[in-house]
C-alpha atoms as a PDB file:
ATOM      1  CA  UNK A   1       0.000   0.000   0.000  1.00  0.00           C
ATOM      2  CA  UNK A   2       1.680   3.189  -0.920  1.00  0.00           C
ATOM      3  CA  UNK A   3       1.201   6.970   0.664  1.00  0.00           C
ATOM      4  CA  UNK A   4      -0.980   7.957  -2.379  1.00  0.00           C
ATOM      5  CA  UNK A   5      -3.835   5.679  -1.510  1.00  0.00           C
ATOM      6  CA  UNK A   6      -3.769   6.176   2.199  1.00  0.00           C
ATOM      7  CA  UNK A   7      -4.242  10.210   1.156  1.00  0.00           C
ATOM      8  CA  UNK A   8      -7.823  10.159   0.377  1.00  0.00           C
ATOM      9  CA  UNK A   9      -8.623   8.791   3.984  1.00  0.00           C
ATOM     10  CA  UNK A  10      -6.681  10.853   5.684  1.00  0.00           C
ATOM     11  CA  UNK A  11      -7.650  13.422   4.162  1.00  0.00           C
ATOM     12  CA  UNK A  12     -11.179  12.940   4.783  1.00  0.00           C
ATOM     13  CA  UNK A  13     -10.168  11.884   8.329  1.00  0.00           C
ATOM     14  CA  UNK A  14      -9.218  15.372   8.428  1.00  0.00           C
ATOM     15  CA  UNK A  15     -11.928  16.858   7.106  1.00  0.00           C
ATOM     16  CA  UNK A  16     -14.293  14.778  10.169  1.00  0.00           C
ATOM     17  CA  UNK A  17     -11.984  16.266  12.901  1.00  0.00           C
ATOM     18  CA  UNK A  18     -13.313  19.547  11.748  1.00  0.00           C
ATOM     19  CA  UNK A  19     -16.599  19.046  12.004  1.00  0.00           C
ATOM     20  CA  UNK A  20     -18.913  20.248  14.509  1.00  0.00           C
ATOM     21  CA  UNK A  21     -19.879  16.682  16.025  1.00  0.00           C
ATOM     22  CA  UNK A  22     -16.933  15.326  17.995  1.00  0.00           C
ATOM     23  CA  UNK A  23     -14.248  13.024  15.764  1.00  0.00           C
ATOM     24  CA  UNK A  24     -12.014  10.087  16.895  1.00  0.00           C
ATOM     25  CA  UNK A  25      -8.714  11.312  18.157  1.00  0.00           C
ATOM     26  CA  UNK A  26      -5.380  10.307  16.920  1.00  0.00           C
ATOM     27  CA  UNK A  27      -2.338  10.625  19.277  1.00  0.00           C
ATOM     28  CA  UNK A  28       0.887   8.344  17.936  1.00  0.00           C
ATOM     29  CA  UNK A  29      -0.382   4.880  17.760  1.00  0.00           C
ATOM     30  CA  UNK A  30      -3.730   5.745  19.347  1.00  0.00           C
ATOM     31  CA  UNK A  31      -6.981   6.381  18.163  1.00  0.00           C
ATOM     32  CA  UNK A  32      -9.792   7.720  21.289  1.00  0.00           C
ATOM     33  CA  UNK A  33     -13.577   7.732  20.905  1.00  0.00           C
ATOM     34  CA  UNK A  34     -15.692  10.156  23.245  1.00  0.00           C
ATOM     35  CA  UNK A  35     -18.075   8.789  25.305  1.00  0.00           C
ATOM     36  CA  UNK A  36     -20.706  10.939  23.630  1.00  0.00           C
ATOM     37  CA  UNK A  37     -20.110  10.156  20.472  1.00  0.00           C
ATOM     38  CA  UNK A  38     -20.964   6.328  21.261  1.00  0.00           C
ATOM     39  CA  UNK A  39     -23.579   7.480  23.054  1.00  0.00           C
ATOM     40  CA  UNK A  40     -24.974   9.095  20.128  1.00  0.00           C
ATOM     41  CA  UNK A  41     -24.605   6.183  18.224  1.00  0.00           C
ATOM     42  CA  UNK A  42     -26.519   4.089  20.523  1.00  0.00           C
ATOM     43  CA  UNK A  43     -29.654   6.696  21.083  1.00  0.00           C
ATOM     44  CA  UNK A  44     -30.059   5.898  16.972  1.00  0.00           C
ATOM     45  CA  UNK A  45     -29.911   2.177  17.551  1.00  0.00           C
ATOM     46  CA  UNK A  46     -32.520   1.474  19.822  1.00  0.00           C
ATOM     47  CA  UNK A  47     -35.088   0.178  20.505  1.00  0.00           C
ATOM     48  CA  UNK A  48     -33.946  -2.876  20.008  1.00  0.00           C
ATOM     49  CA  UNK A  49     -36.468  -5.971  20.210  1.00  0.00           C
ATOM     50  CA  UNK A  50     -36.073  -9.565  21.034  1.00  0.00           C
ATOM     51  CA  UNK A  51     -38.718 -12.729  20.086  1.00  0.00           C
ATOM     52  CA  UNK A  52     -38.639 -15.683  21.276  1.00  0.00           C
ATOM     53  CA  UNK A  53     -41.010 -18.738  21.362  1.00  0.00           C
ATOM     54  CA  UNK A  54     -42.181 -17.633  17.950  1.00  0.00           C
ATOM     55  CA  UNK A  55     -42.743 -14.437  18.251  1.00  0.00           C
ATOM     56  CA  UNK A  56     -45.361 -14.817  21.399  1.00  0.00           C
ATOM     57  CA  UNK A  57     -42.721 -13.424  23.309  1.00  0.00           C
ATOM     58  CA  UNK A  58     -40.894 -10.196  22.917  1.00  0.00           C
ATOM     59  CA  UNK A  59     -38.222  -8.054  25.294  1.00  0.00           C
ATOM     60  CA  UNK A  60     -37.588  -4.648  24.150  1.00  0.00           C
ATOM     61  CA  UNK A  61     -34.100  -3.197  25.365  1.00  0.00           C
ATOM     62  CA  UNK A  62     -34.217   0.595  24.773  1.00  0.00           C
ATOM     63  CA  UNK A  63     -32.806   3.747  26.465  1.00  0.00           C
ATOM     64  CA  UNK A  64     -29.261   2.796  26.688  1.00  0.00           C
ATOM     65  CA  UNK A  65     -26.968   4.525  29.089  1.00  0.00           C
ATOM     66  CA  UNK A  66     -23.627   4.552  28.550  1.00  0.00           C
ATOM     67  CA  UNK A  67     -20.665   5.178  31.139  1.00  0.00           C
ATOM     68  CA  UNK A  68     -17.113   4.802  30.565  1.00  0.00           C
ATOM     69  CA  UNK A  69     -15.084   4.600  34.049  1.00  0.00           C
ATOM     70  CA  UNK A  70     -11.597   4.198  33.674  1.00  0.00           C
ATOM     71  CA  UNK A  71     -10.497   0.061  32.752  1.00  0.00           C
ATOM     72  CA  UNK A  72     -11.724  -2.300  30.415  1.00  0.00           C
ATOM     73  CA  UNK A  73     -15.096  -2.694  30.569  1.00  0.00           C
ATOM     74  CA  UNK A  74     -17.978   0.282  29.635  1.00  0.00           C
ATOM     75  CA  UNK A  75     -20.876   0.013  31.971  1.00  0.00           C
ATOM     76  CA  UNK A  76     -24.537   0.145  29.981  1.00  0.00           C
ATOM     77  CA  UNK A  77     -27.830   0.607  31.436  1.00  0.00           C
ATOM     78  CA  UNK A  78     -30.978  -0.195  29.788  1.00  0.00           C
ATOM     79  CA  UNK A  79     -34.777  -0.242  30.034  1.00  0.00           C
ATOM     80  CA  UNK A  80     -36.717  -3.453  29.599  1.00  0.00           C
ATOM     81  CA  UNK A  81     -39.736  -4.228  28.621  1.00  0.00           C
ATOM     82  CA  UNK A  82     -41.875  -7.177  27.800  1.00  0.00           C
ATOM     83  CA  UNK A  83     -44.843  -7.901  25.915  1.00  0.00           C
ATOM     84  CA  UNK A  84     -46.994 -10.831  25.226  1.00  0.00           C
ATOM     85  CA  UNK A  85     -50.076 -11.256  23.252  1.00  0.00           C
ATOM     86  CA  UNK A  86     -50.629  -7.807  22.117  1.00  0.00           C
ATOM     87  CA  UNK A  87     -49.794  -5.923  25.298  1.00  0.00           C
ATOM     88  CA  UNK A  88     -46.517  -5.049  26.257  1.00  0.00           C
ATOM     89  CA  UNK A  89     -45.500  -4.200  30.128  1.00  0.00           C
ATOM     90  CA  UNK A  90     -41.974  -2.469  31.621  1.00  0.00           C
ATOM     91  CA  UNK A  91     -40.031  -5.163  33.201  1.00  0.00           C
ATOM     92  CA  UNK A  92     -37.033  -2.635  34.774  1.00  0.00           C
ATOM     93  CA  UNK A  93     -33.812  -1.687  34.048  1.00  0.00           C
ATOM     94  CA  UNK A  94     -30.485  -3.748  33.820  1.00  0.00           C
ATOM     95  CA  UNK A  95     -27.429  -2.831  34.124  1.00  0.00           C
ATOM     96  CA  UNK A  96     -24.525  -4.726  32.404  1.00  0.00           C
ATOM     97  CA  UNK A  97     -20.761  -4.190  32.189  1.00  0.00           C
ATOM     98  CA  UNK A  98     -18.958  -5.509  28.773  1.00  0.00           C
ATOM     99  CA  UNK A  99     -15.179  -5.466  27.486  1.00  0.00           C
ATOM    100  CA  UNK A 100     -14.833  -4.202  23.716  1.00  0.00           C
ATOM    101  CA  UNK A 101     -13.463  -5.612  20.833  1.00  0.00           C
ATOM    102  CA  UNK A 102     -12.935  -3.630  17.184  1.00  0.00           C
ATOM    103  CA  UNK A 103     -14.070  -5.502  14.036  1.00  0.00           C
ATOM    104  CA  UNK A 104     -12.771  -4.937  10.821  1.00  0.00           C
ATOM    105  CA  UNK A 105     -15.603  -6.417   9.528  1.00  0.00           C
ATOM    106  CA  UNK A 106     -18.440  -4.488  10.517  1.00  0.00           C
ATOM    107  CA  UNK A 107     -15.850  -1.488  11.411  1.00  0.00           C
ATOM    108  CA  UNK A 108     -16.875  -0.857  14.507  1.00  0.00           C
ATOM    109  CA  UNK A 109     -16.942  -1.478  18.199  1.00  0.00           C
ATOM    110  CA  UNK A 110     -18.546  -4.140  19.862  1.00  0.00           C
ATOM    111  CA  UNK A 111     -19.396  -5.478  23.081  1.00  0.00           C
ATOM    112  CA  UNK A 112     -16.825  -8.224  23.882  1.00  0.00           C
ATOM    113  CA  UNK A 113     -18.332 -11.062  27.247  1.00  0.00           C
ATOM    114  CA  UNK A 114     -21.364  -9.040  28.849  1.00  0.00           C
ATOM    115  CA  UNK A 115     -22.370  -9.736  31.811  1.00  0.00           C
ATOM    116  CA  UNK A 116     -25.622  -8.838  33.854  1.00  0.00           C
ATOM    117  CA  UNK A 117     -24.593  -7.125  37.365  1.00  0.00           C
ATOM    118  CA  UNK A 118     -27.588  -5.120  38.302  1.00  0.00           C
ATOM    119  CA  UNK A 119     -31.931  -5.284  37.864  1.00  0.00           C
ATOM    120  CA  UNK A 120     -34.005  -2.969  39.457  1.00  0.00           C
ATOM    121  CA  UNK A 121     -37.663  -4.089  38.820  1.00  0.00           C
ATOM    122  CA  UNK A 122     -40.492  -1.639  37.501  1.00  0.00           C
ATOM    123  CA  UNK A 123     -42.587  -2.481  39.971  1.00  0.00           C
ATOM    124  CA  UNK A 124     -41.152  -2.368  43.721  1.00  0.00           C
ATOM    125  CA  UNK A 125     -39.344  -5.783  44.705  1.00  0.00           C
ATOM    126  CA  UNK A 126     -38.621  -8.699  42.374  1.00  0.00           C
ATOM    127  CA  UNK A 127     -35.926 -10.455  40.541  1.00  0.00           C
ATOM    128  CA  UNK A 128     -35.583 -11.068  36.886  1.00  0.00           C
ATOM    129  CA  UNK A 129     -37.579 -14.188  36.126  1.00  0.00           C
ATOM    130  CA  UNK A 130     -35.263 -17.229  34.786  1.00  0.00           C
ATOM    131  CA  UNK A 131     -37.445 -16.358  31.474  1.00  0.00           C
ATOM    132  CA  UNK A 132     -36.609 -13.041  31.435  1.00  0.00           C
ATOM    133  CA  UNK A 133     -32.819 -13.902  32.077  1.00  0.00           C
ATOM    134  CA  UNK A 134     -32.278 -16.055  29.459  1.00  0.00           C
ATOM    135  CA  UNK A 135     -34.056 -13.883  27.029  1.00  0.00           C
ATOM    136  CA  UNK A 136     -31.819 -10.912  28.000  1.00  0.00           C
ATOM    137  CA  UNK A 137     -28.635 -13.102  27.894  1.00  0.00           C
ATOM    138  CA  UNK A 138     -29.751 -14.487  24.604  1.00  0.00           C
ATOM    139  CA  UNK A 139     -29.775 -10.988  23.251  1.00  0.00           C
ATOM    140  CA  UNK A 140     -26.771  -9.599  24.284  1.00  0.00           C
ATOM    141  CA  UNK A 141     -25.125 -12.649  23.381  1.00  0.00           C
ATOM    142  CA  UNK A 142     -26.656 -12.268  19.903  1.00  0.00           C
ATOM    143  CA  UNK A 143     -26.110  -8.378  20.328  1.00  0.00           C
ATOM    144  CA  UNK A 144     -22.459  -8.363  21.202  1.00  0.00           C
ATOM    145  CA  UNK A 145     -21.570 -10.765  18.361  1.00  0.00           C
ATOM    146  CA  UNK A 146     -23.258  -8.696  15.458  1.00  0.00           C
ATOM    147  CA  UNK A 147     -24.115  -5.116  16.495  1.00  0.00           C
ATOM    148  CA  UNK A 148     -21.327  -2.714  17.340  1.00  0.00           C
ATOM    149  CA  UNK A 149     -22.159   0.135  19.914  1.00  0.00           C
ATOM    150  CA  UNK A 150     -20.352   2.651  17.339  1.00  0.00           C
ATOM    151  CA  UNK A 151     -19.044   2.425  13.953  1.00  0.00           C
ATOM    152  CA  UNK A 152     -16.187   4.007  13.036  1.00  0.00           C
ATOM    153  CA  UNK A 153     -16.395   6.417   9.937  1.00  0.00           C
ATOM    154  CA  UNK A 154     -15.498   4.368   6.717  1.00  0.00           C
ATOM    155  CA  UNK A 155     -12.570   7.082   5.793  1.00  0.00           C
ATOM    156  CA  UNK A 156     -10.821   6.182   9.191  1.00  0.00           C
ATOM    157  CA  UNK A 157     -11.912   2.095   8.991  1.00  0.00           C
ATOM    158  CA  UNK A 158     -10.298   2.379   5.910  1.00  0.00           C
ATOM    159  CA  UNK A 159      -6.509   3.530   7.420  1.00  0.00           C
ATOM    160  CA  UNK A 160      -7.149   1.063  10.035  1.00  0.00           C
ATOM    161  CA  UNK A 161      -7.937  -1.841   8.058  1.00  0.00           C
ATOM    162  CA  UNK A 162      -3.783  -2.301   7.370  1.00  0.00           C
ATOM    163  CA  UNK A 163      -2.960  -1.569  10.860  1.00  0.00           C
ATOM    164  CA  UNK A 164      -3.275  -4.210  13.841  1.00  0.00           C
ATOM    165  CA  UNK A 165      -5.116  -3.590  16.618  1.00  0.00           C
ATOM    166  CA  UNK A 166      -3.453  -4.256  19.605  1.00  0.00           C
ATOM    167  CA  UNK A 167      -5.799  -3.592  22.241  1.00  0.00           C
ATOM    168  CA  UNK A 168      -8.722  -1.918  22.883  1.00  0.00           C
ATOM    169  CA  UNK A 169      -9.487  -0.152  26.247  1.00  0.00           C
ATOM    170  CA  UNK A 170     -11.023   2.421  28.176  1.00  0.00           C
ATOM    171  CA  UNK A 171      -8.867   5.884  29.067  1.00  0.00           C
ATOM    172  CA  UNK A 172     -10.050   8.856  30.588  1.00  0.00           C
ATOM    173  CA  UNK A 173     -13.959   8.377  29.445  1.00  0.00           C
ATOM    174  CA  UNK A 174     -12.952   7.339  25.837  1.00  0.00           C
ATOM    175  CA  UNK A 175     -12.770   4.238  24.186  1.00  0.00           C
ATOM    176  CA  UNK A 176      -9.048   3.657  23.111  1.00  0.00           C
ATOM    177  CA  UNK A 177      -7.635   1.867  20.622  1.00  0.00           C
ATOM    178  CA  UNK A 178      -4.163   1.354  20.300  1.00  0.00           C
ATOM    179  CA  UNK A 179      -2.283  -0.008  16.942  1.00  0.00           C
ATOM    180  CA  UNK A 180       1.040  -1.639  15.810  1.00  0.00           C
ATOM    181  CA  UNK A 181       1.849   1.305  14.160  1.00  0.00           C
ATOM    182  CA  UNK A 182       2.008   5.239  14.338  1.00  0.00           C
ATOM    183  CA  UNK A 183      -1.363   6.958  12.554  1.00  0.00           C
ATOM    184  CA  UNK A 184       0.968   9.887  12.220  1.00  0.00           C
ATOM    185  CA  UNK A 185       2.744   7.859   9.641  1.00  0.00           C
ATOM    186  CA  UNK A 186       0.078   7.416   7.230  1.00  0.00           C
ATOM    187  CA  UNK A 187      -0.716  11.395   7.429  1.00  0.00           C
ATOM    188  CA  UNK A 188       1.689  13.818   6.286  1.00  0.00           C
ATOM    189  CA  UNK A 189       3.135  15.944   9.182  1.00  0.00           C
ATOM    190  CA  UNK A 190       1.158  18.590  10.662  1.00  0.00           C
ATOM    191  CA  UNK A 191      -2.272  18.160   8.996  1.00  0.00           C
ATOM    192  CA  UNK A 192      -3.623  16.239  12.054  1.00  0.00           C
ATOM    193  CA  UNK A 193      -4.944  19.075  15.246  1.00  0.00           C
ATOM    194  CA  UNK A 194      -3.054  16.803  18.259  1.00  0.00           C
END
């Protein structure tokens, strides 16, 4: 790959950072995603619904609330809801913690071994039902391995596609990725804010 085709992304990479909605950051071999800029994303990708026993059966997961403490796992909160026959009733909201993984494929982020560590019921008291639990965990296994909670813009997915990724994390409420190589390189000198 020579510096001629890596141009046009870069360039439009560029042209994104200028923008008035927030960009990815590059610094050296790191590229940083804001924690409102995912949440963004996620706002436009839900409500999300969930059948089961032939569609007699549905959860909704919608309202997702994102938080990104300082690790390697995002925290998510969501409300549920289920419906049955026509009429559909709020279950609660769950709250679930989740490493991240990039794929090149779908060029984005995605949730990487959720796990379930909080439900506070609708209606006072109450546990999830064993129904309800396997339903959930049947989504967000179904979730994590096809939806990403933000795609990257095609432009940048582009530079990173001949770069490894060699780990993805969470840094000062940003999701970080960091590569094999510097993203400085494949931009000439300067053009790039930080």
């Amino acid at each position: 790959m020579n510096l001629r085709s890596l141009l046009l992304p870069c360039t439009a990479l560029i042209a994104i950072a200028g923008s008035a909605h927030a960009a990815p950051q590059i610094n050296g071999k790191q590229l940083t995603v804001g924690a409102a800029d995912v949440q963004q994303y996620l706002d436009g990708s839900f409500p999300r619904t969930q059948k089961a026993l032939g569609g007699l059966l549905a959860l909704t997961v919608s309202q997702p609330r994102l938080t990104l403490p300082q690790g390697s796992r995002l925290d998510l909160g969501f409300n549920l809801a289920m419906a049955a026959g026509g009429s559909s009733m709020p279950v609660g909201d769950v709250q679930i913690s989740s490493g991240l993984r990039y794929d090149a494929q779908t060029q984005g982020f995605h949730l990487d071994q959720p796990t379930v560590d909080g439900f506070r019921p609708s209606a006072g008291g109450g546990e999830l039902d064993s129904s309800t639990r396997s339903l959930l965990n049947s989504w967000l296994a179904d979730y994590a391995r096809r939806e990403p909670i933000y795609k990257i813009d095609p432009a940048i997915a582009k530079v990173m596609g001949v770069l490894q990724v060699k780990s993805v994390g969470i840094q000062n409420g940003r999701i970080a990725v960091d590569f094999n190589q510097n993203l400085g390189s494949f931009v000439p000198q300067g053009l790039l804010g930080n």
